[in-house]
Protein backbone atom coordinates (compact mmCIF):
# COMPACT_ATOMS: atom_id res chain seq x y z
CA UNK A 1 -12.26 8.72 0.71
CA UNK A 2 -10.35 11.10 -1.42
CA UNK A 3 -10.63 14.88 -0.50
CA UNK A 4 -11.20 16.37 -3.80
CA UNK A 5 -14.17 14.10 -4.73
CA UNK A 6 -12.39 12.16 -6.98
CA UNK A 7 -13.97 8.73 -8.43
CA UNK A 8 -10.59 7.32 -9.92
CA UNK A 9 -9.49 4.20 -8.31
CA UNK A 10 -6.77 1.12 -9.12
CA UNK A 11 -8.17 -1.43 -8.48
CA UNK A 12 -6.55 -5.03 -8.64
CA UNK A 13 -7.42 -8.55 -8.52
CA UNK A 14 -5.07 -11.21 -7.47
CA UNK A 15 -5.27 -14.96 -6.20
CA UNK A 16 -2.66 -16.35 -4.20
CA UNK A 17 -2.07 -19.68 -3.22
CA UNK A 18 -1.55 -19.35 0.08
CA UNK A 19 -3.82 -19.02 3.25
CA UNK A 20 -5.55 -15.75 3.92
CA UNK A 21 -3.98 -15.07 7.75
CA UNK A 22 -0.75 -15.18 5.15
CA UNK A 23 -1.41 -12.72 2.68
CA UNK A 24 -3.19 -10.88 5.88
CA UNK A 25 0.05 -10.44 7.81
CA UNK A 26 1.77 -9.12 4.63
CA UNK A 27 -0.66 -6.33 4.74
CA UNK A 28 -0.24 -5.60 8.46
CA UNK A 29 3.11 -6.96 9.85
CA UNK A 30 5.74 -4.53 9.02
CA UNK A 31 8.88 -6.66 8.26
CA UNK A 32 6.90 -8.72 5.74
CA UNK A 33 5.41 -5.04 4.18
CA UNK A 34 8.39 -3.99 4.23
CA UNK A 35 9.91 -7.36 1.91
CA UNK A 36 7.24 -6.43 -1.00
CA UNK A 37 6.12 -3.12 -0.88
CA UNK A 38 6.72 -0.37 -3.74
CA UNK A 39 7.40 -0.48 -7.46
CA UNK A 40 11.10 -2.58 -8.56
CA UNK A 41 13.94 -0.88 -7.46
CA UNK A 42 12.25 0.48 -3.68
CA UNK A 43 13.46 -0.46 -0.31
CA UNK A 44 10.98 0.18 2.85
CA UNK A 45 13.68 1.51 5.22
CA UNK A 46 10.42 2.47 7.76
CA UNK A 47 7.36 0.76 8.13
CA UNK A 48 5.32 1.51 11.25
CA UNK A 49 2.00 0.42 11.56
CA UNK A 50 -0.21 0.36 14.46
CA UNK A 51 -3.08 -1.72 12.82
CA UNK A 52 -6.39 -0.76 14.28
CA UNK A 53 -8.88 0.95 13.35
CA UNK A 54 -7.38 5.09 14.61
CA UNK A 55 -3.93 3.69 14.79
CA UNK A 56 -2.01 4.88 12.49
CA UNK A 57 1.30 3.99 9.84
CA UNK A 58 4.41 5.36 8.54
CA UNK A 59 6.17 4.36 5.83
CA UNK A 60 9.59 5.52 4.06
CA UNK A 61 9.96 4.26 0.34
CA UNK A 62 13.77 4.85 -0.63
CA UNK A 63 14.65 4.86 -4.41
CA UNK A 64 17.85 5.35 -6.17
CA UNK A 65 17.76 8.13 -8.89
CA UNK A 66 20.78 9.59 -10.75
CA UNK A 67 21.03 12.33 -8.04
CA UNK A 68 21.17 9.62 -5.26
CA UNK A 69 18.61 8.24 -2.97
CA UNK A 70 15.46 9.98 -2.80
CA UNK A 71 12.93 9.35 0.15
CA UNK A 72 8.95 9.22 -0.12
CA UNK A 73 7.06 9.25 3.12
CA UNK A 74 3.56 8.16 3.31
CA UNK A 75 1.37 8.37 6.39
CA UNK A 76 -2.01 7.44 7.18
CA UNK A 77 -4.66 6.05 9.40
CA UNK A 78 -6.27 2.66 9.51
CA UNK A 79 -10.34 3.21 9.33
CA UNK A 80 -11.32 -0.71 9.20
CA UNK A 81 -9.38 -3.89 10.32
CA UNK A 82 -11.37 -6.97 9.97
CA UNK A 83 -8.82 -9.62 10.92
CA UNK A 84 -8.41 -11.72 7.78
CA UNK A 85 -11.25 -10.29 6.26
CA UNK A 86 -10.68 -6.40 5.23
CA UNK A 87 -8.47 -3.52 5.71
CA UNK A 88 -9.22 -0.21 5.28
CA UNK A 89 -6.20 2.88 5.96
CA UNK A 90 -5.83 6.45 4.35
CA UNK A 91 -2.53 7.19 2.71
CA UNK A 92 -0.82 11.12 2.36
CA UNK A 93 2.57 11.73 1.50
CA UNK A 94 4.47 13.11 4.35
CA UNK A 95 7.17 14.37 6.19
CA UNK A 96 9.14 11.89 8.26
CA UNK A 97 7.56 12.99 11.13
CA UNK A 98 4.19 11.67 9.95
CA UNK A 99 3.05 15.74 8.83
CA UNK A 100 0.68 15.60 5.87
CA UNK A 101 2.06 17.65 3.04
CA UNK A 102 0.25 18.57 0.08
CA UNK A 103 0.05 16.52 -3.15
CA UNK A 104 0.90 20.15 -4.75
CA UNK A 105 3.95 20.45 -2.35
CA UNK A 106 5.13 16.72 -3.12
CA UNK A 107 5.29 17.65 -6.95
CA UNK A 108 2.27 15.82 -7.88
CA UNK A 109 0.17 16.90 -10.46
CA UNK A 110 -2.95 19.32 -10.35
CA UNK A 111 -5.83 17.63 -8.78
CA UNK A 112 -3.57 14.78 -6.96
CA UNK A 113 -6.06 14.46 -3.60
CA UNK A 114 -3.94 14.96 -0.67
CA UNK A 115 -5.33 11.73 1.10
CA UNK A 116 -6.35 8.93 -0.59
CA UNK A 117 -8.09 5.68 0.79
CA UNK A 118 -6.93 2.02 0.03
CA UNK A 119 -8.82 -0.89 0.70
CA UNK A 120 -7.89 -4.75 1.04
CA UNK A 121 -10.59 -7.57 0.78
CA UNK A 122 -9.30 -11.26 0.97
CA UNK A 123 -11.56 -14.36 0.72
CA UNK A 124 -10.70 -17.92 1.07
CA UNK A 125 -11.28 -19.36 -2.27
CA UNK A 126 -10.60 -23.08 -2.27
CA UNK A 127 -7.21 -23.30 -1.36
CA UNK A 128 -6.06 -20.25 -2.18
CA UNK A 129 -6.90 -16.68 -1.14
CA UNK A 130 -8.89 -14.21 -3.38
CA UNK A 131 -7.48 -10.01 -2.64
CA UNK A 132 -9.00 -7.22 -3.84
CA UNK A 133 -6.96 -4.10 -3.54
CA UNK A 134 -8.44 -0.39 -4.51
CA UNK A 135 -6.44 2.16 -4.07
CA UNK A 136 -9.24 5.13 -4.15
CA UNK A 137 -8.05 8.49 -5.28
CA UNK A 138 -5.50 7.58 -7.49
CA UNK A 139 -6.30 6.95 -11.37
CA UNK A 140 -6.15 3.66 -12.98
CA UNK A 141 -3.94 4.56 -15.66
CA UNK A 142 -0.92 6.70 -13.35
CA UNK A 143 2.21 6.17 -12.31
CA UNK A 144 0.70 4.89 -8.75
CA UNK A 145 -1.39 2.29 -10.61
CA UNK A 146 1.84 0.96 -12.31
CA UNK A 147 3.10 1.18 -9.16
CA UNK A 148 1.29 -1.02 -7.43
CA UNK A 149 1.26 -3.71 -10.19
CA UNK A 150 4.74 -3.90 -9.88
CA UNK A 151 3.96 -4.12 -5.65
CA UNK A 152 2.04 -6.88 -6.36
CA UNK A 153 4.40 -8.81 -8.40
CA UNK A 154 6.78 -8.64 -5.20
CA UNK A 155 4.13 -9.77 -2.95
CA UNK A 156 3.33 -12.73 -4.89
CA UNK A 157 7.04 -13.77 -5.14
CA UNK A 158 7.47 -13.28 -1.50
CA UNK A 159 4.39 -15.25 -0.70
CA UNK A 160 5.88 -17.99 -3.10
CA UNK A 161 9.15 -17.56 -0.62
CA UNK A 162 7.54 -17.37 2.51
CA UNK A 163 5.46 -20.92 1.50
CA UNK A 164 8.02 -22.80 0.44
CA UNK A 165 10.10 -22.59 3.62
C-alpha cells in the first residue's frame, strides 16, 4: 500500500507464450530481472532479491543522460510470494545502502508516496501464461507507467529469447 493514501495504480495486462515458472523466475531470479527490467536505454548493474515474504531487494537502474550516468536505487520488501502464482514487494527509492529516501528528496513531484506496492498475478492460460502487473501508488498516466510499458516490452523479447534456445 502507498503511504499517502493514494488510489492511482498502472496496471498492465500481458500474455506470454511461455510457461508460468518462466515468466515467474523473471520476476524473482536476479540475472534474468536484471536482462529486462527498466524503461529502453537502463542497465540493472544490482539486483538483489531475497524472495520471501520479509526478505527484501535492491536494485540499481543506471541510465545515460547528457551529464553521464545517473544511478536510481530502489529498495523494498517482498509481502507475498506464491510460487508461480503471485508476488507481492514494496518499492522506495533509495540510497545504495538500501536507506529509504523521500520521494521529495529523489526530485519527485508533490504527493509522489514514498513507498509504493507492486503486485504480480500469473495464470496458466492454455499454453501461455496470463500476468497482471499493478504497480499501486504510481499514476496511470506518469512517467513510471511509461516506464514500465517499455519494461514490459523487454520482458517479452527476452522471454521470446530465453524460449527459443
Amino acid at each position: 500500500m502507498t503511504d499517502n493514501g493514494s488510489q492511482d495504480a498502472v496496471i498492465i495486462e500481458r500474455s506470454f507464450d511461455a510457461p508460468v515458472d518462466l515468466i515467474w523466475q523473471m520476476w524473482t531470479d536476479p540475472e534474468h530481472f536484471a536482462a529486462w527490467y527498466g524503461p529502453d536505454g537502463a542497465a540493472i548493474p544490482v539486483a538483489q532479491m531475497d524472495v520471501r515474504v520479509g526478505g527484501t531487494r535492491l536494485v540499481c537502474m543506471e541510465m545515460q543522460t547528457p551529464n553521464g550516468v545517473m544511478q536510481m536505487w530502489f529498495t523494498g520488501q517482498y509481502r507475498e510470494v506464491v510460487e508461480n502464482v503471485r508476488l507481492v514487494y514494496t518499492e522506495s527509492m533509495s540510497d545504495e545502502n538500501g536507506t529509504v529516501r523521500s520521494a521529495a528528496d529523489m526530485g519527485m513531484p508533490e504527493g509522489h508516496p514514498t513507498t509504493t506496492e507492486v503486485r504480480v498475478e500469473l495464470e496458466h492460460v492454455g499454453g501461455s501464461t496470463k500476468m497482471v502487473m499493478t504497480h499501486v501508488g504510481i499514476a496511470d498516466n506518469s512517467p513510471g507507467a511509461a516506464g514500465w510499458a517499455m519494461a514490459l516490452d523487454k520482458l517479452a523479447a527476452y522471454v521470446n529469447a530465453q524460449s527459443d534456445r
